[in-house]
Protein backbone atom coordinates (compact mmCIF):
# COMPACT_ATOMS: atom_id res chain seq x y z
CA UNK A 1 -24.03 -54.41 -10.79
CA UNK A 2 -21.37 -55.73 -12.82
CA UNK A 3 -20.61 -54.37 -16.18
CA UNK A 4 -21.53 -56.61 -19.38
CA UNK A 5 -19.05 -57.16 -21.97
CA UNK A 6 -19.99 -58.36 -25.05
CA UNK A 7 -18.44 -58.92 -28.44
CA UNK A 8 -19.21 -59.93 -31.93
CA UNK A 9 -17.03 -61.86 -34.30
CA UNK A 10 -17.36 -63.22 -38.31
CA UNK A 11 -17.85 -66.81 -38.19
CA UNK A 12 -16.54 -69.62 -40.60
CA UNK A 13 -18.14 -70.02 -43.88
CA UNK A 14 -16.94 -73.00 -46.01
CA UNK A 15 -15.20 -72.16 -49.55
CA UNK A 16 -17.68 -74.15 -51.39
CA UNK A 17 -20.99 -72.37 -49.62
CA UNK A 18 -23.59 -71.03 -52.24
CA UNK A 19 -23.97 -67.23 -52.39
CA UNK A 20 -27.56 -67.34 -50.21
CA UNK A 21 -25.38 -69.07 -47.03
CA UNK A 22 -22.57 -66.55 -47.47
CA UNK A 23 -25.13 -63.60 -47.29
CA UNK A 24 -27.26 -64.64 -44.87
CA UNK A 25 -23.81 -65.44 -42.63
CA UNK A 26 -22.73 -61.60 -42.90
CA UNK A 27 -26.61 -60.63 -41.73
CA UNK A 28 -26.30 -62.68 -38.69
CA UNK A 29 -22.67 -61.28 -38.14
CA UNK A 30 -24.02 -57.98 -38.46
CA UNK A 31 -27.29 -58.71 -36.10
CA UNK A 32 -24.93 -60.02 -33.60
CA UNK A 33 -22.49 -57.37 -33.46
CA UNK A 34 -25.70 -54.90 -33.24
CA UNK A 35 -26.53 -57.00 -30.38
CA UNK A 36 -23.05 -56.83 -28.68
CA UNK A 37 -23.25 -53.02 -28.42
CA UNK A 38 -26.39 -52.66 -27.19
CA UNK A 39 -25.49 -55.12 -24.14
CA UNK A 40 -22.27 -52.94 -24.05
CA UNK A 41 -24.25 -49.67 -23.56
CA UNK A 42 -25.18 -48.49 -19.85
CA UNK A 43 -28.73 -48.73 -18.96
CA UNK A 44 -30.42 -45.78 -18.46
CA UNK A 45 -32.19 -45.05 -14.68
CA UNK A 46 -35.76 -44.46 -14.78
CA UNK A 47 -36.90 -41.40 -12.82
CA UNK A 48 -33.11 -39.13 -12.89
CA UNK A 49 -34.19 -36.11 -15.32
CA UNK A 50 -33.71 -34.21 -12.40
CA UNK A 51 -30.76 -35.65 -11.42
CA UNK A 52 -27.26 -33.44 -12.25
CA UNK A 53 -29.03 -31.79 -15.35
CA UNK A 54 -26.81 -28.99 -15.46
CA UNK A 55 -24.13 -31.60 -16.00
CA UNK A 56 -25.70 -33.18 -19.05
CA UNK A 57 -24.75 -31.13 -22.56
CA UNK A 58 -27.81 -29.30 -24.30
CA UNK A 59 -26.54 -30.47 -27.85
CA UNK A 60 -24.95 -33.70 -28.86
CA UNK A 61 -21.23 -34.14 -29.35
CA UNK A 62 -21.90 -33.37 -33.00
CA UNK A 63 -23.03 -29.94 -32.42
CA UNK A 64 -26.53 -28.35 -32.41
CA UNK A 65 -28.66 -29.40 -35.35
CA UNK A 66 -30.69 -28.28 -37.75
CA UNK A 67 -29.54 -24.85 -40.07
CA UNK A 68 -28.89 -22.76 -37.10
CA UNK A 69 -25.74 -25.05 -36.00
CA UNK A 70 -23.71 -22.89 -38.40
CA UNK A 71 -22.03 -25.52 -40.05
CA UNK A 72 -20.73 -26.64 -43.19
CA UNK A 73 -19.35 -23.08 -43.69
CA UNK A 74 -23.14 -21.04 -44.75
CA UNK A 75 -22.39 -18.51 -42.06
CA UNK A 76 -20.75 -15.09 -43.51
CA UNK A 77 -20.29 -12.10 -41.48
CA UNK A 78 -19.00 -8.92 -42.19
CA UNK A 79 -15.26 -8.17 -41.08
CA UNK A 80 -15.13 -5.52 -38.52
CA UNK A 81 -11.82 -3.93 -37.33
CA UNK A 82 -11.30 -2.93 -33.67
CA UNK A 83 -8.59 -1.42 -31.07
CA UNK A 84 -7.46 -3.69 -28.17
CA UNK A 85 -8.61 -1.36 -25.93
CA UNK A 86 -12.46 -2.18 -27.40
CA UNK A 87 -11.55 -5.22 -27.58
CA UNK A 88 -11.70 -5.58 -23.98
CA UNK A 89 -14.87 -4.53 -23.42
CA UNK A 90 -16.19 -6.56 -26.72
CA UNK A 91 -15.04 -9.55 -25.08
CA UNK A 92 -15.60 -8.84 -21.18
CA UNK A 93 -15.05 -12.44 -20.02
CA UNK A 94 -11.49 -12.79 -20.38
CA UNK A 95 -9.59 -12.47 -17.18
CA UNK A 96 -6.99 -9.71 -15.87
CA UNK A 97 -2.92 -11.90 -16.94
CA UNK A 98 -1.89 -9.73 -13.59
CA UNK A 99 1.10 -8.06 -12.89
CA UNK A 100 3.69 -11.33 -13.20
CA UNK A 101 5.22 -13.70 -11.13
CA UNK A 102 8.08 -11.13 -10.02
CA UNK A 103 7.78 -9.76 -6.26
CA UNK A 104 5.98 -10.33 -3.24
CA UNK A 105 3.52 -12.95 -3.17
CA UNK A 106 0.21 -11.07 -1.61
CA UNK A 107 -2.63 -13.78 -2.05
CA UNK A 108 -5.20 -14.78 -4.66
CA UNK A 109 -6.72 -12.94 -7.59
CA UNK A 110 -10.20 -13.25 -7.17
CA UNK A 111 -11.11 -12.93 -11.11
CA UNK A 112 -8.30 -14.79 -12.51
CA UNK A 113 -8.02 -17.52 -10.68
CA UNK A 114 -4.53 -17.18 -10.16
CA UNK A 115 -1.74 -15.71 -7.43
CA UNK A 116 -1.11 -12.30 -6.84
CA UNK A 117 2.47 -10.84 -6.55
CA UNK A 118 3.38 -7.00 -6.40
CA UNK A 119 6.87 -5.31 -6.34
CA UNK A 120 6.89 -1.96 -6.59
CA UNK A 121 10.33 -1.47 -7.70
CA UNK A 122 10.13 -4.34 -10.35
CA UNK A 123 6.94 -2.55 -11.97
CA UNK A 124 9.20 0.96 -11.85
CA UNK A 125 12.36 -0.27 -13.41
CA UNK A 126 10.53 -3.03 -15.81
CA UNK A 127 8.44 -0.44 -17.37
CA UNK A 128 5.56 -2.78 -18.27
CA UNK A 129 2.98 -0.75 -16.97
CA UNK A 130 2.27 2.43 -18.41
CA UNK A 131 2.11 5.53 -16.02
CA UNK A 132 3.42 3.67 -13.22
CA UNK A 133 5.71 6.82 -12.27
CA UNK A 134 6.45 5.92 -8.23
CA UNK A 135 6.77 3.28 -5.84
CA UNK A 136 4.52 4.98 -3.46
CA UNK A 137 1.60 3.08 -2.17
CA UNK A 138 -1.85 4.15 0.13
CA UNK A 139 -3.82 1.86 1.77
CA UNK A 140 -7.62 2.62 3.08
CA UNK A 141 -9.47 0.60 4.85
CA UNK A 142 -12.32 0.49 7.86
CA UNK A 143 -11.66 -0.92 10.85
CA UNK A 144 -11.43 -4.83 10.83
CA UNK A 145 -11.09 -5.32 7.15
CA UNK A 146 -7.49 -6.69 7.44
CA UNK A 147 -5.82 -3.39 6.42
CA UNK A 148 -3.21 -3.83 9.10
CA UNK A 149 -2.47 -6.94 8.63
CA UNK A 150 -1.81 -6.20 4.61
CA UNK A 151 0.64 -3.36 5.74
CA UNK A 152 2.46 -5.78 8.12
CA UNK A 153 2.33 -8.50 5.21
CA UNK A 154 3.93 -6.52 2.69
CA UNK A 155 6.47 -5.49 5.23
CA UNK A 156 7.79 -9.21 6.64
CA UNK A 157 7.03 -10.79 3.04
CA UNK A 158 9.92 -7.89 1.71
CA UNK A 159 11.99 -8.58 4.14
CA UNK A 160 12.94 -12.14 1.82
CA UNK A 161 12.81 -10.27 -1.41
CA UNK A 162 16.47 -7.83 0.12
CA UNK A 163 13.88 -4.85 1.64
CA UNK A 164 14.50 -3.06 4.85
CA UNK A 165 11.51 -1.82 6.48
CA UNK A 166 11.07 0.90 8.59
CA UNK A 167 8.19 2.31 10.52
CA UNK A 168 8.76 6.49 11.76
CA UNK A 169 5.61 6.48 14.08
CA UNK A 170 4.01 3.21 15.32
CA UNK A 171 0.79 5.45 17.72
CA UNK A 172 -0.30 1.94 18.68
CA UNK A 173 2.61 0.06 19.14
CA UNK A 174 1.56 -2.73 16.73
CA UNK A 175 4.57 -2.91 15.25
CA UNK A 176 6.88 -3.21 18.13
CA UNK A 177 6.06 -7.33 17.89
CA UNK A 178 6.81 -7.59 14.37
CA UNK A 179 10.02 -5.95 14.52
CA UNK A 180 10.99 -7.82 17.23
CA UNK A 181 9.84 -11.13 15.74
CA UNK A 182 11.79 -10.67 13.05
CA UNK A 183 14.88 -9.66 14.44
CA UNK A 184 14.51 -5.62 14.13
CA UNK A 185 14.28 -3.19 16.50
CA UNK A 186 12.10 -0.86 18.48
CA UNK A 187 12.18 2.63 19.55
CA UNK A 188 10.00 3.45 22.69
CA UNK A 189 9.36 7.36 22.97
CA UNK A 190 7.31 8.72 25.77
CA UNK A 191 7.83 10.11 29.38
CA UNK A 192 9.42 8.72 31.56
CA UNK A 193 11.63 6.83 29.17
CA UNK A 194 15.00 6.98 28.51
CA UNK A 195 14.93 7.16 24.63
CA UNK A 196 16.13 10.29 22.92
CA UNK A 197 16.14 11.27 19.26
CA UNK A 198 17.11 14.66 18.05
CA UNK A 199 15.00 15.70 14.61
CA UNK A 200 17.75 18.09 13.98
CA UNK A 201 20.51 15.56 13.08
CA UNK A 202 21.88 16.06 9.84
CA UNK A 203 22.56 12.68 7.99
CA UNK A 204 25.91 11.20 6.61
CA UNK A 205 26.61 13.02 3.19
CA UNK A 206 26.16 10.42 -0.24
CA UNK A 207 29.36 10.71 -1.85
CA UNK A 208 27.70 12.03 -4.65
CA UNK A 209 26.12 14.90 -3.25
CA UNK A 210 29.17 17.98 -2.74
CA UNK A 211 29.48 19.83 0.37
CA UNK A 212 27.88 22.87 -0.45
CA UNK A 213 24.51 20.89 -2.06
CA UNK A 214 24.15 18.86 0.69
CA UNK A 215 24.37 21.95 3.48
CA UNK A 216 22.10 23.20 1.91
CA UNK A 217 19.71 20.48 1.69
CA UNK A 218 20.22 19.57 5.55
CA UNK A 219 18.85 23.11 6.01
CA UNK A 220 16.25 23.14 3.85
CA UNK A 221 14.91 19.85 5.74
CA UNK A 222 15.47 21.06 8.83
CA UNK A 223 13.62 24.86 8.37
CA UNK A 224 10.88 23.00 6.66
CA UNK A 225 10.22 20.86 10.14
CA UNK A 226 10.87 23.89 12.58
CA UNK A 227 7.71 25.48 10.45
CA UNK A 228 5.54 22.98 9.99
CA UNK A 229 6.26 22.03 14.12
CA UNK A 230 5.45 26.04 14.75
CA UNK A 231 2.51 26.19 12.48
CA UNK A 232 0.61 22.72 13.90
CA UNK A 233 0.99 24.35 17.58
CA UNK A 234 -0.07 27.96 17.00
CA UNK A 235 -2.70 26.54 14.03
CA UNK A 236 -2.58 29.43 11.51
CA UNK A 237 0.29 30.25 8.50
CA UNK A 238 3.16 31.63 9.72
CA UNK A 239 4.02 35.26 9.13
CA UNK A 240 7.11 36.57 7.18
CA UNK A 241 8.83 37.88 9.70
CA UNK A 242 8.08 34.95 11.95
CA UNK A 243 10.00 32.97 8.71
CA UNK A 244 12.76 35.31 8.80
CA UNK A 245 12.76 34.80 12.96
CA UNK A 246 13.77 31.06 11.67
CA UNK A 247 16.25 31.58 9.17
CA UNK A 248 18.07 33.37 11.94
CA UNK A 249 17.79 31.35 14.68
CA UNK A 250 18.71 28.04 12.84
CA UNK A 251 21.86 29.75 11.25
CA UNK A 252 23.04 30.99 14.61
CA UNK A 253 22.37 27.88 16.73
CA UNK A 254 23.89 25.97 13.58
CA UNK A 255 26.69 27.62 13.89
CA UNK A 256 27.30 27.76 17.41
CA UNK A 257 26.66 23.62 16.99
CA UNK A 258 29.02 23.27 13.98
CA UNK A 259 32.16 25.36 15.74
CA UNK A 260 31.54 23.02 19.00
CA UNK A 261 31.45 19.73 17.20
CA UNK A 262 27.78 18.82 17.77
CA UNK A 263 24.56 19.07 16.74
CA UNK A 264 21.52 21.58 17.29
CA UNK A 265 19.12 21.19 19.34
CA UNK A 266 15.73 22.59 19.56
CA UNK A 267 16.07 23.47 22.94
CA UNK A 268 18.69 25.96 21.73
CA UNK A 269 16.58 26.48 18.68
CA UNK A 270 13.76 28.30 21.45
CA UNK A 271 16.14 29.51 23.69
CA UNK A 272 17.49 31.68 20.63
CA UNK A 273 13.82 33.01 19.34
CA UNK A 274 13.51 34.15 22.88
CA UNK A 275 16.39 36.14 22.72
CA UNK A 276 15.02 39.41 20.66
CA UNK A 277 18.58 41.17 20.78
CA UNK A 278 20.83 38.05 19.11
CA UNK A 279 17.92 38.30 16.62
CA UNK A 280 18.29 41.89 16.10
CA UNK A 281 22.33 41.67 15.48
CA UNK A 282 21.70 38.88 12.97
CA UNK A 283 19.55 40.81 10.84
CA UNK A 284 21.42 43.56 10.57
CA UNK A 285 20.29 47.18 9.47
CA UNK A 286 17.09 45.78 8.05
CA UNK A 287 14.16 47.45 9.23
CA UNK A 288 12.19 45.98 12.01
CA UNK A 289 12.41 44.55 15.46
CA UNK A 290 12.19 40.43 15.12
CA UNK A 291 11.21 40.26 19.15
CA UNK A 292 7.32 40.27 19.00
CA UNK A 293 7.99 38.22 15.58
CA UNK A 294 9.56 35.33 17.39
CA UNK A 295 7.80 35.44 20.65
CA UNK A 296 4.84 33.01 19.05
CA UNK A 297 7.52 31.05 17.90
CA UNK A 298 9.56 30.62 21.06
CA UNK A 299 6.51 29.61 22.96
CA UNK A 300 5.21 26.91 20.56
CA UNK A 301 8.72 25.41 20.46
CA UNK A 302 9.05 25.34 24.06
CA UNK A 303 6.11 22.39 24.21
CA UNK A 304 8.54 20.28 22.56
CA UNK A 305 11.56 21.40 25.35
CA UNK A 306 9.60 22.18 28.53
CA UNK A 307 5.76 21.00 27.90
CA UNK A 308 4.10 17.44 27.39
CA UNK A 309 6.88 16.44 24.91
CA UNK A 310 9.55 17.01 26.59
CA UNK A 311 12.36 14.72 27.62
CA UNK A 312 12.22 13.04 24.00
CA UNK A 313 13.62 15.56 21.53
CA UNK A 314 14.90 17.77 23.46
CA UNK A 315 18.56 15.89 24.18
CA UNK A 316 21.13 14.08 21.86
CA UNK A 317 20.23 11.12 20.38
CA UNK A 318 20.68 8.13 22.41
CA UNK A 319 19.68 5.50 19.83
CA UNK A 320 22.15 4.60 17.24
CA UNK A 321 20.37 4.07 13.56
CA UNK A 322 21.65 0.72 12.39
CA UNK A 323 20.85 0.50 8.75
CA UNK A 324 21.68 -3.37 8.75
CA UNK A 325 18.50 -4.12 10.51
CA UNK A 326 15.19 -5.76 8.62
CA UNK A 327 13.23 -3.68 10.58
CA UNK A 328 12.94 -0.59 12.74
CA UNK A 329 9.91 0.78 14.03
CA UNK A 330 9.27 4.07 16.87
CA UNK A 331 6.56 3.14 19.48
CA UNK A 332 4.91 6.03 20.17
CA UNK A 333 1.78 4.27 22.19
CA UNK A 334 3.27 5.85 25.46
CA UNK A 335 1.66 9.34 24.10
CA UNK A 336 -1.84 8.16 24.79
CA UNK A 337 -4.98 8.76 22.43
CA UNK A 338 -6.61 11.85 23.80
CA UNK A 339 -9.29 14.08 22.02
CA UNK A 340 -6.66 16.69 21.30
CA UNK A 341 -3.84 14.46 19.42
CA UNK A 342 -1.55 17.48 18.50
CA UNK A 343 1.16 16.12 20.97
CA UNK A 344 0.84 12.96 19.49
CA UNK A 345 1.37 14.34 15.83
CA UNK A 346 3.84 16.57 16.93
CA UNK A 347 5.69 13.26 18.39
CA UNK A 348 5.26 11.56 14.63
CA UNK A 349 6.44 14.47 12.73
CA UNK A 350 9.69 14.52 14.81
CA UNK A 351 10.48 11.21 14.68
CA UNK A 352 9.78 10.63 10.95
CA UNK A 353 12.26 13.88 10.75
CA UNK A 354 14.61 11.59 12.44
CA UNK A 355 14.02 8.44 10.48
CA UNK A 356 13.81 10.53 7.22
CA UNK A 357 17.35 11.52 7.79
CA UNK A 358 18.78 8.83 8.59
CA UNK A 359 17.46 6.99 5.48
CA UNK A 360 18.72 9.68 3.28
CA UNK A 361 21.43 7.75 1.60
CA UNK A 362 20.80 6.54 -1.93
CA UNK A 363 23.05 3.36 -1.91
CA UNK A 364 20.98 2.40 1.09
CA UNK A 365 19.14 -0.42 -1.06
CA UNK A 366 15.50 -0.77 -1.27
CA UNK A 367 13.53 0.39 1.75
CA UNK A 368 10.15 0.69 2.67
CA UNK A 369 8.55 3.18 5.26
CA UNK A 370 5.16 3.09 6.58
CA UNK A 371 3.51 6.12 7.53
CA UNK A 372 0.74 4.05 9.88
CA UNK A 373 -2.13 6.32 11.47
CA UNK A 374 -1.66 8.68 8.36
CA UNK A 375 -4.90 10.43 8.92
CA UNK A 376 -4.08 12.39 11.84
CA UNK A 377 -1.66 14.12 10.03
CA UNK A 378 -4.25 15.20 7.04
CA UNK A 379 -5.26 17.74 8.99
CA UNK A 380 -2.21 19.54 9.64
CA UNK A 381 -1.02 21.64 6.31
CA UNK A 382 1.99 22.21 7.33
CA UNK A 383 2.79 18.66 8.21
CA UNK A 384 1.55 17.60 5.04
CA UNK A 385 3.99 19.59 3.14
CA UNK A 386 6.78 18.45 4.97
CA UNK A 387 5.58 14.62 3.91
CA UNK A 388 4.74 15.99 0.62
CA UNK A 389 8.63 16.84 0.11
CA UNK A 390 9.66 13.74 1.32
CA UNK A 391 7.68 12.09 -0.95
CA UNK A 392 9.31 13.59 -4.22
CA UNK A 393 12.35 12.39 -2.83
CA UNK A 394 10.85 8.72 -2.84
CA UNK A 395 12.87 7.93 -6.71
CA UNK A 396 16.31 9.21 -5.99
CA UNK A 397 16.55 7.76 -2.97
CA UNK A 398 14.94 4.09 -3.68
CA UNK A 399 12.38 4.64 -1.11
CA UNK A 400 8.49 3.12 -1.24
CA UNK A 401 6.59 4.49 0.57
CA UNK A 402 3.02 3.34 2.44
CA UNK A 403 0.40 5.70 3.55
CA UNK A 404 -2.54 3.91 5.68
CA UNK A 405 -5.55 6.04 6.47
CA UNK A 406 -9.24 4.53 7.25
CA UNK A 407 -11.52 6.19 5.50
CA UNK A 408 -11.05 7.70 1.96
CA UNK A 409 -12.64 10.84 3.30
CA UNK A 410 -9.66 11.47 5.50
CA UNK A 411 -8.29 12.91 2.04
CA UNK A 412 -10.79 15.48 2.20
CA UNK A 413 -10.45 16.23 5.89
CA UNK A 414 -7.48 17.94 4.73
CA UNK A 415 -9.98 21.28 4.08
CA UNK A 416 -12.32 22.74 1.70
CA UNK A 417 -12.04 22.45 -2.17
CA UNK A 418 -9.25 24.51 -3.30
CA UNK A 419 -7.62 25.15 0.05
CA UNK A 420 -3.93 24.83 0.66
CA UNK A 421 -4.26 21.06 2.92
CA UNK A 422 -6.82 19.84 -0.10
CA UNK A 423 -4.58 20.81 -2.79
CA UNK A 424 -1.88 19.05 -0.65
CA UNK A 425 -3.73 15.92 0.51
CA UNK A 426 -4.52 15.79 -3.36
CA UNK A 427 -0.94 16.16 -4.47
CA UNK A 428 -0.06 12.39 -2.34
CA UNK A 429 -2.69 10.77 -3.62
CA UNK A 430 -1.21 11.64 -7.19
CA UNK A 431 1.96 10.70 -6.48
CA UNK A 432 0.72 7.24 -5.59
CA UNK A 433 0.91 4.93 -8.42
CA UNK A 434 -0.18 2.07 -6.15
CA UNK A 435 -3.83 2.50 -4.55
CA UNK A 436 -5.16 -0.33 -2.43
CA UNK A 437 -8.93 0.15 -1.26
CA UNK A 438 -10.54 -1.89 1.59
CA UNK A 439 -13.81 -1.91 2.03
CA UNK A 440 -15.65 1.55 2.70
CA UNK A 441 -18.69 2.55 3.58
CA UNK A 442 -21.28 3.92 0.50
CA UNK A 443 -21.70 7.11 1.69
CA UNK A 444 -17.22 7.74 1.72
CA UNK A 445 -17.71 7.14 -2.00
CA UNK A 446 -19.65 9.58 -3.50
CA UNK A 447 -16.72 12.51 -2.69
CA UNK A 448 -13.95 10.03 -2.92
CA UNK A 449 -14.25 8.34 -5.65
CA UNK A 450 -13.63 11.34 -8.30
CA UNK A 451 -10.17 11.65 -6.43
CA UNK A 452 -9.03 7.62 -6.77
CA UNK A 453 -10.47 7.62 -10.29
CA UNK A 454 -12.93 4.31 -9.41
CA UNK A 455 -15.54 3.60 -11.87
CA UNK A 456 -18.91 3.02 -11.58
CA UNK A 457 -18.44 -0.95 -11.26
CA UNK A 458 -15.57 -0.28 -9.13
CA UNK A 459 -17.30 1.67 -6.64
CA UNK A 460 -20.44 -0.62 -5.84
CA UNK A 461 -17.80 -3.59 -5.73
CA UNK A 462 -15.71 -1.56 -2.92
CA UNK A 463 -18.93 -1.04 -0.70
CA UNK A 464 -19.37 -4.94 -0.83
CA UNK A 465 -15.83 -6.47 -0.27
CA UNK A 466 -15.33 -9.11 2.24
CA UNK A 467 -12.49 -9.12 5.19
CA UNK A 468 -9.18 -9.54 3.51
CA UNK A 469 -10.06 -8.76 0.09
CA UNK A 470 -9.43 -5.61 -1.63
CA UNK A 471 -9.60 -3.19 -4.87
CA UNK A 472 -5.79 -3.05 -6.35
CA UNK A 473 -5.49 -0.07 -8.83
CA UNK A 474 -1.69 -0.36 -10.04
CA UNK A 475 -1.85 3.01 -12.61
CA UNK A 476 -4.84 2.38 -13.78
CA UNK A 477 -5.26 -1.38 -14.11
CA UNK A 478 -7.97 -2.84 -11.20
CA UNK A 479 -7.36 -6.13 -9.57
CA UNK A 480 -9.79 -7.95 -6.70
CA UNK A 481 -8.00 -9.62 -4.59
CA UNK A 482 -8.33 -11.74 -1.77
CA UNK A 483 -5.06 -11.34 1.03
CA UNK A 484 -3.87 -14.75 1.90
CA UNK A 485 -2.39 -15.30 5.57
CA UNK A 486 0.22 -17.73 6.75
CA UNK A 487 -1.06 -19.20 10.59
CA UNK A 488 2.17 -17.52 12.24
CA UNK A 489 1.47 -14.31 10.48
CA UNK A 490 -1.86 -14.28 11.69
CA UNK A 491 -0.92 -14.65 15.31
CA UNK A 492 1.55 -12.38 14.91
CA UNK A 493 -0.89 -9.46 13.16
CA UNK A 494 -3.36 -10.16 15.37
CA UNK A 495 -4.70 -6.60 16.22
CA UNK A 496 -8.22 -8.29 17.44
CA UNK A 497 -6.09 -9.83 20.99
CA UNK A 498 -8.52 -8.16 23.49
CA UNK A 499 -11.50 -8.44 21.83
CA UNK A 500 -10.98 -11.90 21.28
CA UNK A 501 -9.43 -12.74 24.39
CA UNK A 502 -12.25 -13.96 27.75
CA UNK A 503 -11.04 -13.30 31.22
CA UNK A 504 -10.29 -16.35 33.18
């Protein structure tokens, strides 16, 4: 129906007309121009009080009437003087501003309304986020949640912002595509292959560091993963004189190494804890025989030379460490997945050893490594402590790294409350600033939550998130948000292939 337009104008009135004709021409004018805008106003449907309601305002434009609009300036309250910090929870409708435009874009923020970026270097050196103290990151998350493809997100997304990724132990080979895709490389370990990496190599010196510091830093490193490799295949501590066995073999197989020009080997490392009488000579008059001390020891080290690990640590390295590359992963998926996965943590300890060293410059630029399939390695304490010291490092050497376990209990897998692993497991979980929470089950809350610091709110909300969205907790400040996916990163993150996939 067509609109109606209608209008109203004053009409002529001669100079000479009486005072009665002049009035009663402005009450017609005014009559007709009444008129005019009620044929200009829309008609009103019969039978539509149902119809949008919630769109129609409860009060006129003019505000609500009556003495309980508040109007006209009667209303006095008393002043009352608050923190910002009650504030926020005074007014609990205004949206997280989020962390700021700067870094990688990650996806939506669910409350806000708005995109979500995250750089963990940016929030170190910027300093606008109190008690953000590290760049180090953990990610938890059950199985099909997206937690995977987050990691790999991060990685390729860094890759623009002048990152270089690297991944030490890849147990499903999930990486090995990525890397490839994006121009990287790959490390296959397993038997049968021809890949060799030696955990023992010591890493180019930073000009910065003297001679002297850094020889002794290369053997702290490497004693540190000779006893955590003997203490995750014999499964107890290690004795002192099984620490002093060692000291002793390392110095004289480093020596032998360093007068020929190469590098040790553990192989050699073995062979010497075998030999009770070089042992003997090295320590001198001190009382004791260091034979049965470093018989344990010989035979736990020979698994990595002669047993189910050997022929890929055992040799020179054969793999050249390019530090130009975006990315660089280790395939360890050769190993298999048995019940007993020591060999397979064994594998990932050695080549993060490898990795470690190589990325031990500090002018190396901003670097990321991903610690993928961390849980397996919460239950070794010695392993943990090796990480744990690698992880202090993280500042100095502009390292970030990302821990990705499954379940928030595999924190407390690490022992009992108190224990040496739970003290450790505890200690890199504190020095994460960055704590990214998939969805868990309700009953991995109760004992976890007390260790992220997750409120009440926070808790229930992590029991119900959807796939691809997650609980952000950047030092203390909580973000929901929802992980965005380009269609080529998808296909390429895919970890769901075969149980998507139909036989033909």
């Amino acid at each position: 129906m067509p609109r109606v337009r209608a209008s109203a104008s004053p009409v002529f009135t001669p100079r000479k007309a009486s005072r009665a004709q002049q009035r009663a021409a402005r009450t017609g004018f005014a009559g007709a121009r009444r008129q005019a805008r009620l044929a200009t106003a829309r008609p009103v449907r019969e039978g539509t009080d149902d119809e949008a309601a919630e769109l129609r305002p409860t009060y006129p434009a003019s505000g609500r009437p009556g003495a309980a609009s508040a109007r006209g300036g009667k209303l006095r309250l008393p002043a009352h003087r608050m923190t910002t910090a009650t504030a926020s929870g005074a007014y609990p409708f205004l949206a997280e501003g989020g962390l700021g435009a700067d870094g990688i874009f990650v996806g939506r923020d669910v409350h806000a309304e708005g995109a979500f970026c995250f750089d963990p270097f940016t929030l170190y050196n910027s300093g606008r986020i109190e008690g953000f103290t590290n760049p180090n990151t953990v990610l938890a998350g059950i199985i099909g949640m997206g937690k995977s493809a987050l990691a790999k997100s991060l990685a390729t997304r860094s890759i623009a912002h002048g990152y270089r990724v690297y991944v030490p132990c890849d147990p499903k080979g999930e990486w090995t595509p990525v890397a490839q895709a994006l121009g990287g490389q790959s490390i296959a370990l397993g038997p049968g292959l021809p890949g060799r990496l030696n955990p023992l190599d010591a890493p180019p010196r930073p000009a910065s560091v003297s001679e002297d510091v850094w020889r002794t830093e290369v053997r702290t490193r490497r004693l540190l993963l000779l006893a955590a490799l003997a203490r995750t295949v014999l499964g107890r501590e290690l004795l002192p004189m099984e620490h002093t066995a060692l000291d002793l073999a390392l110095d004289l197989v480093v020596s032998q190494a360093d007068a020929a020009g190469v590098e040790p080997l553990l192989g050699e490392i073995a062979h010497t804890l075998g030999s009770p009488d070089r042992l003997d000579d090295a320590l001198g008059n001190h009382a004791g025989h260091m034979g049965p001390a470093a018989q344990d020891l010989a035979h736990a080290l020979r698994r990595l030379v002669r047993g189910d690990l050997s022929g890929m640590f055992d040799a020179p390295t054969t793999v050249a460490f390019d530090p130009g590359t975006p990315m660089l992963s280790i395939d360890l998926s050769r190993l298999g997945n048995g019940t007993d996965d020591t060999a397979l943590v064994l594998a990932m300890t050695c080549a993060s050893a490898w990795m470690e060293s190589a990325l031990a410059d500090p002018d190396g630029g901003r670097r990321w490594v991903i610690y993928d399939e961390a849980w397996r390695l919460m239950r070794h304490v010695g392993l943990l402590e090796r990480m744990q010291s690698q992880w202090k490092l993280s500042r100095g050497l502009g390292i970030a790294n990302l821990m990705v376990i499954h379940r928030l209990s595999d924190l407390l897998s690490a022992g009992d409350a108190g224990s040496r692993g739970r003290v450790l497991a505890e200690g890199l979980l504190a020095d994460c600033s960055t704590r990214i929470i998939y969805r868990q089950e309700p009953d991995q809350l109760d004992a976890a939550a007390p260790l992220l610091g997750l409120t009440g709110v926070e808790t229930q909300a992590v029991s119900a998130l959807t796939k691809g969205r997650g609980l952000w907790k950047v030092a203390g400040r909580s973000f929901i948000t929802q992980h965005l996916l380009h269609p080529t990163e998808r296909d390429l993150f895919d970890t769901d292939a075969r149980m998507s996939s139909w036989p033909n």
